[in-house]
N, C-alpha and C. Protein backbone atom coordinates (compact mmCIF):
# COMPACT_ATOMS: atom_id res chain seq x y z
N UNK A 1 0.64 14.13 9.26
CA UNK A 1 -0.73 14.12 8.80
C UNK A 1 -1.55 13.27 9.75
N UNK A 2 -2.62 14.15 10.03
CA UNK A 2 -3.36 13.15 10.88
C UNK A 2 -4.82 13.33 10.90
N UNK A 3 -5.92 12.19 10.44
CA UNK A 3 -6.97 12.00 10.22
C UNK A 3 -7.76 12.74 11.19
N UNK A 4 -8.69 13.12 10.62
CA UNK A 4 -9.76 13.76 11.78
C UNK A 4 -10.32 12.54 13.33
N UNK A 5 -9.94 11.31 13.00
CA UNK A 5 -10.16 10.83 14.32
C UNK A 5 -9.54 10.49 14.84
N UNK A 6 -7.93 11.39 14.84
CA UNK A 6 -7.09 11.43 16.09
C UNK A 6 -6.52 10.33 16.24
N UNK A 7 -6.53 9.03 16.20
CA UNK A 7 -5.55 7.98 16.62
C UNK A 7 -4.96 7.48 15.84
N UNK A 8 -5.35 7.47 14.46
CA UNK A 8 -4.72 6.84 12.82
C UNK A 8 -3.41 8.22 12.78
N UNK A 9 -2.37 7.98 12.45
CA UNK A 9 -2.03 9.16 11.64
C UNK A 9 -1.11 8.45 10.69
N UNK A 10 -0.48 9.63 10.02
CA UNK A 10 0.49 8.94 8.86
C UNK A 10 1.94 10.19 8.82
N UNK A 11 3.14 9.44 8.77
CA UNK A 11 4.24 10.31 9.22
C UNK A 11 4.86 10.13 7.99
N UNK A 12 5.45 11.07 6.94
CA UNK A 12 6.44 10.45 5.78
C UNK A 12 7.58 9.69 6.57
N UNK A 13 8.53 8.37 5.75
CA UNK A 13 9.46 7.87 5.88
C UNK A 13 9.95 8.84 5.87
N UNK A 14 11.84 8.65 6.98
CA UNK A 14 12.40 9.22 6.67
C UNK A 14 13.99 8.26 7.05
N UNK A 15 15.36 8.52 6.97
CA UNK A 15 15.98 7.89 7.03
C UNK A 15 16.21 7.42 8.67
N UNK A 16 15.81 7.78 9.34
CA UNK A 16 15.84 7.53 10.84
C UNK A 16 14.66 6.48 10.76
N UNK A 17 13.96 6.37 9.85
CA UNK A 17 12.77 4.94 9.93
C UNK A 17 13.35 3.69 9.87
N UNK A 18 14.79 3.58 8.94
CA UNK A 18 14.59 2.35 8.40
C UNK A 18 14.68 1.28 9.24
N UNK A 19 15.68 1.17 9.94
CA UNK A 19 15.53 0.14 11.09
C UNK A 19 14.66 -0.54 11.65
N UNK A 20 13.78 1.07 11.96
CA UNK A 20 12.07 0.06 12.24
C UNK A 20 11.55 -0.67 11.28
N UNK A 21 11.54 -0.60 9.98
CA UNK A 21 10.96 -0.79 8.88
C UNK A 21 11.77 -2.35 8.56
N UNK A 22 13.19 -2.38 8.23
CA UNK A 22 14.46 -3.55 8.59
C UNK A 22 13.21 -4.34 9.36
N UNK A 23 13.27 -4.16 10.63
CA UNK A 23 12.76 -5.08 11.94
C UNK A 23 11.33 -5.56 11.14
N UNK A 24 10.12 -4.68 11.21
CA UNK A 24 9.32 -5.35 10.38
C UNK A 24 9.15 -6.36 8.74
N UNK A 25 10.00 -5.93 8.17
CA UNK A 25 10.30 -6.55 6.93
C UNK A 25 11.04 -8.34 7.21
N UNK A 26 11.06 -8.18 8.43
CA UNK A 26 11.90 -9.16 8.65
C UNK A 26 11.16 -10.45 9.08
N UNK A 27 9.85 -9.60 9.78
CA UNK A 27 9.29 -10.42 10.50
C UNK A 27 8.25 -11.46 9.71
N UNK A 28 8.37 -12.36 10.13
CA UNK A 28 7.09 -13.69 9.32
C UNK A 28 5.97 -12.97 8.32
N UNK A 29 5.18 -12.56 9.21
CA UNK A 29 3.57 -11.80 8.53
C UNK A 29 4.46 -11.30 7.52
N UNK A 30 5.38 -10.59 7.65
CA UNK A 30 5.50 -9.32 6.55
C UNK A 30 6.12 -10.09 5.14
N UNK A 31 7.47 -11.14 5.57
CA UNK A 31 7.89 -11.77 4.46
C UNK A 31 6.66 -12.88 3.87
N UNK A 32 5.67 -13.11 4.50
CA UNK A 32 5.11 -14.30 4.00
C UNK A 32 4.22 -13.24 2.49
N UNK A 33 4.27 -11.92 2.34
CA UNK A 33 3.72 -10.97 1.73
C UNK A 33 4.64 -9.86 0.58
N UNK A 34 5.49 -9.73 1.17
CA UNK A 34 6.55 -8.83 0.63
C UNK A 34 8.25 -9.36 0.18
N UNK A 35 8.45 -8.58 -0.55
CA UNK A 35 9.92 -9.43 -1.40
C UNK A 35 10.95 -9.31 0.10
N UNK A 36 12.21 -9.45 -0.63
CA UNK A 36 12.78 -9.85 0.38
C UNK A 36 13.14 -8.69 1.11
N UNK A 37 13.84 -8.81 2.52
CA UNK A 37 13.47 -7.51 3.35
C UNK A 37 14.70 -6.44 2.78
N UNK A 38 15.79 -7.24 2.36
CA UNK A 38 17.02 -6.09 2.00
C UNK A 38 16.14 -5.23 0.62
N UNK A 39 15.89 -5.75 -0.39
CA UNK A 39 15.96 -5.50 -1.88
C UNK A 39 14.69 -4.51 -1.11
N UNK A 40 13.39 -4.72 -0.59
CA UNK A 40 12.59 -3.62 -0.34
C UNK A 40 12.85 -2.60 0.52
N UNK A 41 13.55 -2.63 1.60
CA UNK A 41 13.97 -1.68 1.85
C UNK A 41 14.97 -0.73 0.78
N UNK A 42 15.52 -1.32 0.28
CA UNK A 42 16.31 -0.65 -0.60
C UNK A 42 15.42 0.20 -1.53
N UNK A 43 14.49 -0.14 -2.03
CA UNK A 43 13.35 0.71 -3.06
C UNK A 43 12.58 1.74 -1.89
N UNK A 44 12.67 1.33 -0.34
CA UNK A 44 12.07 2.39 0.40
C UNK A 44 13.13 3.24 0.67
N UNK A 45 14.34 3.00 0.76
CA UNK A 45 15.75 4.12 0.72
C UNK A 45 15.70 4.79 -1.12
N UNK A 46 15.25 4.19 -1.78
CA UNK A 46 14.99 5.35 -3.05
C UNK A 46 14.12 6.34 -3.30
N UNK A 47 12.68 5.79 -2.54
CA UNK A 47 11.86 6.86 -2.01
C UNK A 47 12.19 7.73 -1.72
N UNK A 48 12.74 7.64 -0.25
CA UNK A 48 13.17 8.93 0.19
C UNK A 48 14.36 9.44 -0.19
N UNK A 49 15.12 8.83 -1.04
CA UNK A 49 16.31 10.07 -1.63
C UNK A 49 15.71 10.60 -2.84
N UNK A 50 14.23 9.76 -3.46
CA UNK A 50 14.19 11.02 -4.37
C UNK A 50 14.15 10.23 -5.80
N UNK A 51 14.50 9.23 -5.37
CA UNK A 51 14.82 8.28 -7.10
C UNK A 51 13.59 7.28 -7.70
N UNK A 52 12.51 7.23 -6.85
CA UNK A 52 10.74 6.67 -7.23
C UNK A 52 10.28 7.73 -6.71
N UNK A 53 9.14 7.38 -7.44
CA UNK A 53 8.13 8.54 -6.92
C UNK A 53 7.02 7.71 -6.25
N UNK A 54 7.58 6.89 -5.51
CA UNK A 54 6.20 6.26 -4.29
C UNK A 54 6.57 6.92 -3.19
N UNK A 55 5.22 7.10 -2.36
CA UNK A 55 5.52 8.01 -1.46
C UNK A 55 5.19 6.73 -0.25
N UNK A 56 6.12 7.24 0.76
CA UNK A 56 5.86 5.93 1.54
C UNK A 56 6.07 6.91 3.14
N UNK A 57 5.06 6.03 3.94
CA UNK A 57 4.47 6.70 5.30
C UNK A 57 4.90 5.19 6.40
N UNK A 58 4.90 6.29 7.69
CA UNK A 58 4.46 5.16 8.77
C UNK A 58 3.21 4.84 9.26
N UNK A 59 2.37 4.19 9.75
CA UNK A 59 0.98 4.42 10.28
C UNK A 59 1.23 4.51 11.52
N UNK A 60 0.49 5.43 12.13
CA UNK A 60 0.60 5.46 13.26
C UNK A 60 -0.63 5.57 14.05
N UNK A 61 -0.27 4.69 15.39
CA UNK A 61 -1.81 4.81 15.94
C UNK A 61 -1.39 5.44 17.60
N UNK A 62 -1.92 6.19 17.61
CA UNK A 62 -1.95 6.76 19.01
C UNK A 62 -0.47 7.87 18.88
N UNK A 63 0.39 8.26 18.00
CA UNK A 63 1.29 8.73 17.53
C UNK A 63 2.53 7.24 18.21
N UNK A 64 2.15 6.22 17.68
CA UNK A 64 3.06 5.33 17.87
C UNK A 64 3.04 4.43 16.81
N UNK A 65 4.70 4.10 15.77
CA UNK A 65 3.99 3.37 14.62
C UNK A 65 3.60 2.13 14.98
N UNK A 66 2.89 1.69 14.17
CA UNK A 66 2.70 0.45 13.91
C UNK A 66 2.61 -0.51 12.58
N UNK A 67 2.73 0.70 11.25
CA UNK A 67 2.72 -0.24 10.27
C UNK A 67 3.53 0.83 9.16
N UNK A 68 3.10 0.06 8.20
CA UNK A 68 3.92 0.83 6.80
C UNK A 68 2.78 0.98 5.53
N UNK A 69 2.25 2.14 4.73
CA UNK A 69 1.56 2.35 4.02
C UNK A 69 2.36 3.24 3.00
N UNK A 70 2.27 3.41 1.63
CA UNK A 70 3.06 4.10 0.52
C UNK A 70 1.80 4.04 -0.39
N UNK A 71 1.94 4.89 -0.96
CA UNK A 71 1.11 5.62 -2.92
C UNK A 71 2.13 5.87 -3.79
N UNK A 72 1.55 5.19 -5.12
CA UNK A 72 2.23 4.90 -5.79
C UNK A 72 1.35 5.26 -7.40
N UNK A 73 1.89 5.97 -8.30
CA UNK A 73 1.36 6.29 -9.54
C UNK A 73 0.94 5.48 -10.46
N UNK A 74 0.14 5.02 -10.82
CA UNK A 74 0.25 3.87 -11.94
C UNK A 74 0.47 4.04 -13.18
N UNK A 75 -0.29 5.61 -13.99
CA UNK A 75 0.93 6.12 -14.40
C UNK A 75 2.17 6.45 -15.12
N UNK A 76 3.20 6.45 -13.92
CA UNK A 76 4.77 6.09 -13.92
C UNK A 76 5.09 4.73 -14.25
N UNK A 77 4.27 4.13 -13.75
CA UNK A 77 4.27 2.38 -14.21
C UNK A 77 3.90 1.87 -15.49
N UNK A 78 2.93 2.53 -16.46
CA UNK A 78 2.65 2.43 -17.46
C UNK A 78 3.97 2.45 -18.75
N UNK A 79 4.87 1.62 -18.87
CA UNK A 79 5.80 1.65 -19.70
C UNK A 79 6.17 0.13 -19.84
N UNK A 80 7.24 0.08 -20.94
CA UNK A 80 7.04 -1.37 -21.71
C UNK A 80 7.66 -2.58 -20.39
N UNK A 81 8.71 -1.89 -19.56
CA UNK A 81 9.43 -2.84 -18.51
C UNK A 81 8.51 -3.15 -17.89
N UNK A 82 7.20 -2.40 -16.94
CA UNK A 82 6.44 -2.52 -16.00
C UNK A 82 5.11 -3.65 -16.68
N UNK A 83 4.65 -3.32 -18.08
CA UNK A 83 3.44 -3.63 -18.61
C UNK A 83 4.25 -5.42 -19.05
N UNK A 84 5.01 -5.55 -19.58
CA UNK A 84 5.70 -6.52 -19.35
C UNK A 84 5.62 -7.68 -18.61
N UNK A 85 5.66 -7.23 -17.29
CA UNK A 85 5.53 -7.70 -16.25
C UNK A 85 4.06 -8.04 -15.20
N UNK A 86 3.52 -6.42 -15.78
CA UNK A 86 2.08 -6.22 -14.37
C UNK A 86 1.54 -5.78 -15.95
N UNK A 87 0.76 -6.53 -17.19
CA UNK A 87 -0.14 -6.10 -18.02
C UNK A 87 -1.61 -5.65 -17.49
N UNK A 88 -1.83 -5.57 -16.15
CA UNK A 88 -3.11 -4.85 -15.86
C UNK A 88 -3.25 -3.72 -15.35
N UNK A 89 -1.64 -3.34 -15.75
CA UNK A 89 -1.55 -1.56 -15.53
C UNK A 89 -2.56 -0.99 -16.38
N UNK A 90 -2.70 -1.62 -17.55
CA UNK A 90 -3.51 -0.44 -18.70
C UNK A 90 -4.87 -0.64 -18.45
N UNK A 91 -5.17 -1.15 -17.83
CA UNK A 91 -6.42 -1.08 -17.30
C UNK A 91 -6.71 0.04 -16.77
N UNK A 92 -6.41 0.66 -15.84
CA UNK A 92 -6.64 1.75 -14.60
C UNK A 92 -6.11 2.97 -15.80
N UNK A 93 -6.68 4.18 -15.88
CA UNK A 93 -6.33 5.09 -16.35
C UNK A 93 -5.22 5.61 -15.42
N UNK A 94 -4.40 6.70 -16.10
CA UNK A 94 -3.06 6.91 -15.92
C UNK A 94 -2.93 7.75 -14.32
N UNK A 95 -3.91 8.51 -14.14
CA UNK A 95 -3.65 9.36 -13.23
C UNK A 95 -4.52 8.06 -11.81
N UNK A 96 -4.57 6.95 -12.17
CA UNK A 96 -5.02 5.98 -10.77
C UNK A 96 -3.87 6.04 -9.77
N UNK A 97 -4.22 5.76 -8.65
CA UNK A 97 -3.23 5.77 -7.14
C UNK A 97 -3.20 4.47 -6.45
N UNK A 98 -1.62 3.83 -6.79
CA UNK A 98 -1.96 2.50 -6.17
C UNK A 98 -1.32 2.60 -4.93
N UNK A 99 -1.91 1.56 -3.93
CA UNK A 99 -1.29 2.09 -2.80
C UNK A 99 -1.24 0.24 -1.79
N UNK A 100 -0.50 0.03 -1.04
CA UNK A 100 -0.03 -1.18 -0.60
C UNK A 100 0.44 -0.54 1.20
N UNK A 101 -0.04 -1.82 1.73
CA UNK A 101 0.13 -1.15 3.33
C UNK A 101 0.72 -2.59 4.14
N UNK A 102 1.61 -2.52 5.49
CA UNK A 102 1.23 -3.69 6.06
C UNK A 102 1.15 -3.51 7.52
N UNK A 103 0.16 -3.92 8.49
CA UNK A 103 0.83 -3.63 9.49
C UNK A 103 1.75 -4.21 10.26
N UNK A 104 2.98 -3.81 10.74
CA UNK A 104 4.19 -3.93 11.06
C UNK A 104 4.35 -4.91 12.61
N UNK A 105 3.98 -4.16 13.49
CA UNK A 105 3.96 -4.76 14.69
C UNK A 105 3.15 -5.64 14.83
N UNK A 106 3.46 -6.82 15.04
CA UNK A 106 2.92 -8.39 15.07
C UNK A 106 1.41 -8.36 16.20
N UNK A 107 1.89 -7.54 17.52
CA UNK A 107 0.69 -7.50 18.27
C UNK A 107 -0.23 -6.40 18.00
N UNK A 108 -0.10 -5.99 16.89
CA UNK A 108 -1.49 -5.00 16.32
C UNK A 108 -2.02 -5.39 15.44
N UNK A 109 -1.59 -7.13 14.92
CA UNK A 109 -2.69 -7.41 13.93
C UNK A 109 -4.24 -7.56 13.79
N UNK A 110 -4.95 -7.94 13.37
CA UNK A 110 -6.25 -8.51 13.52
C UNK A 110 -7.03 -8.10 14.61
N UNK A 111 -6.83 -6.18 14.70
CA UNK A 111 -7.16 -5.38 15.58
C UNK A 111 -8.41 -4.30 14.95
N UNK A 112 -8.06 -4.35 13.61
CA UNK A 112 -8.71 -3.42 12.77
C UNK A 112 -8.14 -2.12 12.16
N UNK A 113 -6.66 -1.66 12.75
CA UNK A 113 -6.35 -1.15 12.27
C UNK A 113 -5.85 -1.03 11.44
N UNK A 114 -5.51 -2.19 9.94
CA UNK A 114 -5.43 -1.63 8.45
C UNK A 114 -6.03 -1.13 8.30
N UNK A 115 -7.41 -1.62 8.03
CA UNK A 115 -8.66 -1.39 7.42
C UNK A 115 -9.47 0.03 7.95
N UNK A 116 -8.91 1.00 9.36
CA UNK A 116 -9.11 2.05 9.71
C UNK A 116 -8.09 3.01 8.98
N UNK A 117 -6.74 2.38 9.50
CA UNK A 117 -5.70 3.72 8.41
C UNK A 117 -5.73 3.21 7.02
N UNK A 118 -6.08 2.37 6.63
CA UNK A 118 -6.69 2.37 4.95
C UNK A 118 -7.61 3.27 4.33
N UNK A 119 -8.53 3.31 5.81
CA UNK A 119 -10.19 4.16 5.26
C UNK A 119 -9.50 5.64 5.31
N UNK A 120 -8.65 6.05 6.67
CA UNK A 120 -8.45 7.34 6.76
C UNK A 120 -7.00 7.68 5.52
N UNK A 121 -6.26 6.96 5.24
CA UNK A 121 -5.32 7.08 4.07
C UNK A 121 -6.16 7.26 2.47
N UNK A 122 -7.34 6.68 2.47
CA UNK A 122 -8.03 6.94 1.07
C UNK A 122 -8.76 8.17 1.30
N UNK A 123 -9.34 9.02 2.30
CA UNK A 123 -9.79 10.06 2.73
C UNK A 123 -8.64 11.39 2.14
N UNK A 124 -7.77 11.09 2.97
CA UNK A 124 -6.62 11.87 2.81
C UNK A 124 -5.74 11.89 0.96
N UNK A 125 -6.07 10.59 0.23
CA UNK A 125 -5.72 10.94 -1.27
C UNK A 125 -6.93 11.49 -2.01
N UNK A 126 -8.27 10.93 -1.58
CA UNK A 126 -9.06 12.20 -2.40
C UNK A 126 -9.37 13.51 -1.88
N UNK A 127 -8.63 13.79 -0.90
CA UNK A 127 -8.68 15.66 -0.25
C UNK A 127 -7.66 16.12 -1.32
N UNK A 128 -6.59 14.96 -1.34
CA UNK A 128 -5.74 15.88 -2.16
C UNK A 128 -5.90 15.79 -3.88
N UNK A 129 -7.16 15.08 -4.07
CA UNK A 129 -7.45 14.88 -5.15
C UNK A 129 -7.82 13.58 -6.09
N UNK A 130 -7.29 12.94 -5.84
CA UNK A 130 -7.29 11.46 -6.29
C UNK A 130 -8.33 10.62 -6.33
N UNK A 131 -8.83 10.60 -7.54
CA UNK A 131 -10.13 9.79 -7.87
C UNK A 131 -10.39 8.21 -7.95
N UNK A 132 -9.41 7.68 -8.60
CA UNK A 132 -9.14 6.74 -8.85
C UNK A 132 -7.65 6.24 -7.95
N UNK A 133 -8.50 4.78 -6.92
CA UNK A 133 -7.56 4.47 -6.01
C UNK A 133 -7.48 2.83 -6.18
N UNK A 134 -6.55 2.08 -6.12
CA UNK A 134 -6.66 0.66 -6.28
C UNK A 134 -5.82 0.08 -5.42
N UNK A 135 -5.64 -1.39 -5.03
CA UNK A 135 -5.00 -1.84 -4.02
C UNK A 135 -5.01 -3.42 -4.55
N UNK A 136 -3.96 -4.09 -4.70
CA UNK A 136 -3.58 -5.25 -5.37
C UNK A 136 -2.82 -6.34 -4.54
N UNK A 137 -3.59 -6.97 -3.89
CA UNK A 137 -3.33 -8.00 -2.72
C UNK A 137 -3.39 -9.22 -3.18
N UNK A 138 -2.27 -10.30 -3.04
CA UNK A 138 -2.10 -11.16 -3.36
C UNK A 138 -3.41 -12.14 -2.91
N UNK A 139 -4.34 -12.64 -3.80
CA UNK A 139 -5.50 -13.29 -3.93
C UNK A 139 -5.56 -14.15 -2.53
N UNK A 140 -4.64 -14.64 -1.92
CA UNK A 140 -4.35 -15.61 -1.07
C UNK A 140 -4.43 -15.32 0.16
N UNK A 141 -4.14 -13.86 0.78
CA UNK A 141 -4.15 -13.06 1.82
C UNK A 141 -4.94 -12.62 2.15
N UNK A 142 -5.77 -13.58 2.72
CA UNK A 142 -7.63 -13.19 2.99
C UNK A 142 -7.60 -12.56 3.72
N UNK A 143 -6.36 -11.84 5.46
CA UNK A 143 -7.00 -11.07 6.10
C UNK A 143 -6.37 -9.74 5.49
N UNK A 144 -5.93 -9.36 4.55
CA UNK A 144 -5.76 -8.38 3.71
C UNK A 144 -6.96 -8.14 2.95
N UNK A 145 -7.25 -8.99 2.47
CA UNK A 145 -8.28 -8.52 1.33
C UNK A 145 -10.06 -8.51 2.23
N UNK A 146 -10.09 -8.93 3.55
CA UNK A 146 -10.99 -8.52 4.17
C UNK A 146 -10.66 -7.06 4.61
N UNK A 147 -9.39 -6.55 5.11
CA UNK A 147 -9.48 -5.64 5.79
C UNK A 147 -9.57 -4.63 4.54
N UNK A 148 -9.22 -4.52 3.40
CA UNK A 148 -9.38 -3.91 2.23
C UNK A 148 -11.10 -3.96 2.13
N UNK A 149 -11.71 -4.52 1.72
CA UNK A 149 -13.37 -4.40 1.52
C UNK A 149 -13.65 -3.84 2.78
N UNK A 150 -13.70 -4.02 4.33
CA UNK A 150 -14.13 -3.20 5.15
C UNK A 150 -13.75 -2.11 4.80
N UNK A 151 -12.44 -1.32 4.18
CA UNK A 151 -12.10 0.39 4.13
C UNK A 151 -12.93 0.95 2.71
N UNK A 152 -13.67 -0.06 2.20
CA UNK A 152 -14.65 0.25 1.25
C UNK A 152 -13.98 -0.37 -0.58
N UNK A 153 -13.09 -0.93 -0.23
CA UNK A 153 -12.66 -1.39 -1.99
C UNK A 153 -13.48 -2.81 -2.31
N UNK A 154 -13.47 -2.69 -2.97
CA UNK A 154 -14.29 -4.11 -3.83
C UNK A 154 -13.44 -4.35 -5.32
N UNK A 155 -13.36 -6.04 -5.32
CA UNK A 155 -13.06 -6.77 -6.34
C UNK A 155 -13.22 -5.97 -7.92
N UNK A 156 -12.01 -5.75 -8.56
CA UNK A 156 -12.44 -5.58 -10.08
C UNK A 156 -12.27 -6.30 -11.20
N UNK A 157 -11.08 -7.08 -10.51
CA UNK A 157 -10.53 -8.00 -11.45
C UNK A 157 -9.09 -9.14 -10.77
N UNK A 158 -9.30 -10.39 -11.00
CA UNK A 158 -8.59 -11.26 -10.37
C UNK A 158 -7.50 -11.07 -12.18
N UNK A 159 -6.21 -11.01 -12.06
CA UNK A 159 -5.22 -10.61 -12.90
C UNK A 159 -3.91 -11.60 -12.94
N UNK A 160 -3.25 -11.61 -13.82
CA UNK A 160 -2.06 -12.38 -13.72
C UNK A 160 -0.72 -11.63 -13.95
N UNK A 161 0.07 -11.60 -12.99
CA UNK A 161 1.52 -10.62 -13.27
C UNK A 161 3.02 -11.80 -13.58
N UNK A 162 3.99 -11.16 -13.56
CA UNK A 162 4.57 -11.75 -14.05
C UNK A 162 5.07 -12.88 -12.64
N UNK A 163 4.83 -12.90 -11.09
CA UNK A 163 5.05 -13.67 -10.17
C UNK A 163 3.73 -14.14 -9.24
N UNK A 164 2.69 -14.27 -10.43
CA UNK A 164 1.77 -14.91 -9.73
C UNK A 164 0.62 -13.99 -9.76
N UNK A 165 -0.38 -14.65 -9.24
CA UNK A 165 -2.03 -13.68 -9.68
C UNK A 165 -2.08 -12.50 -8.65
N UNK A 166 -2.68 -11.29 -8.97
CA UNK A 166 -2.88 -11.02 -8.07
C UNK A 166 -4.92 -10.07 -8.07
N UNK A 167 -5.02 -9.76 -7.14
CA UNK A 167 -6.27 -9.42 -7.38
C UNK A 167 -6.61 -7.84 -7.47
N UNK A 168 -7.14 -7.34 -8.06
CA UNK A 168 -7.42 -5.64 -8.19
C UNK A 168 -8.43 -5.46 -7.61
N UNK A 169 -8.46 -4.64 -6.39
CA UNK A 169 -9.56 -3.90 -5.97
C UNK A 169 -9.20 -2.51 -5.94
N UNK A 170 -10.92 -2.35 -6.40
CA UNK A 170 -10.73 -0.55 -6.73
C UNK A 170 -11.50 0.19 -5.33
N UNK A 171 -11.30 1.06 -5.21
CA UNK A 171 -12.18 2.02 -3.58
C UNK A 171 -13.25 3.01 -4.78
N UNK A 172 -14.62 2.31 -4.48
CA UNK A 172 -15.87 3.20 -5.13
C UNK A 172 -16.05 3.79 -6.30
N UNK A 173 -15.35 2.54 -7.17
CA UNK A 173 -15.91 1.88 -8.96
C UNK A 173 -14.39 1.42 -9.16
N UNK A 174 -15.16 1.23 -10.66
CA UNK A 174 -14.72 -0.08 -11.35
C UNK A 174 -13.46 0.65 -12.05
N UNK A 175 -12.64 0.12 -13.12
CA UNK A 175 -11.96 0.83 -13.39
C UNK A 175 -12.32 1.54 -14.61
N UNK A 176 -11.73 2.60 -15.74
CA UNK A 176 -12.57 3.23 -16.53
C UNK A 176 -11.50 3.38 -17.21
């Protein structure tokens, strides 16, 4: 899949990824953000056999990756284990699209390209339909949650889960 301006694209995971994915998970930026690198990769090896239904991509810029982006149902999440845990699932009506990105390669940070394959990744879920999109960045990760408001999301609600706050931004309204 690849955005109409040619240098963003997005490739599904596949099992020939993980290594790259290993290597990034590993690295500082990514753990200072994400659980630990075995246990998540392991939920990105369930992806692709089929056992979640998050769909998880590479980003790619110039057809070279550089990061990791996935969509995710909220939904599927709406049940007593998940609400439990993340009670601001019931907020977002069922058919919302949550979606979580990082970029991977250390020398493509603070380049602009989240916040470009963010804009062209939310393009690409309302072609295929998707009205309701949200993105839940740990309150603390300001150049996340800048590069999130540049791809057009704004603040809906600062929330508490079961490992700490995190913040809800929705892409063009509130939640309903």
């Amino acid at each position: 899949m690849r955005p109409d301006n040619g240098r963003i694209g997005f490739v599904p995971v596949q099992a020939e990824h993980l290594p790259l994915l290993h290597r990034w998970l590993t690295a500082p930026h990514m753990r200072e953000w994400w659980g630990d690198p075995e246990t998540e990769l392991g939920f990105i090896r369930d992806m692709i056999e089929g056992r979640d239904t998050t769909r998880p991509f590479l980003i790619t810029l110039d057809d070279a990756p550089v990061g990791y982006i996935q969509y995710w149902y909220v939904g599927h999440h709406q049940n007593q284990p998940w609400i439990q845990n993340h009670p601001w699932l019931m907020e977002f009506p069922s058919d919302t699209i949550g979606v979580d990105l990082s970029i991977g390669e250390t020398g493509k940070l603070s380049q602009g390209i989240g916040s470009a394959a963010l804009s062209a990744f939310v393009r690409m879920l309302r072609d295929e339909g998707h009205d309701h999109i949200i993105i839940d960045p740990d309150p603390a990760n300001a150049r996340a949650v800048r590069a999130y408001e540049k791809a057009g999301f704004r603040t809906a609600m600062l929330a508490q889960a079961h490992d700490g706050p995190v913040l809800l931004m929705v892409h063009g309204g509130a939640p309903s």
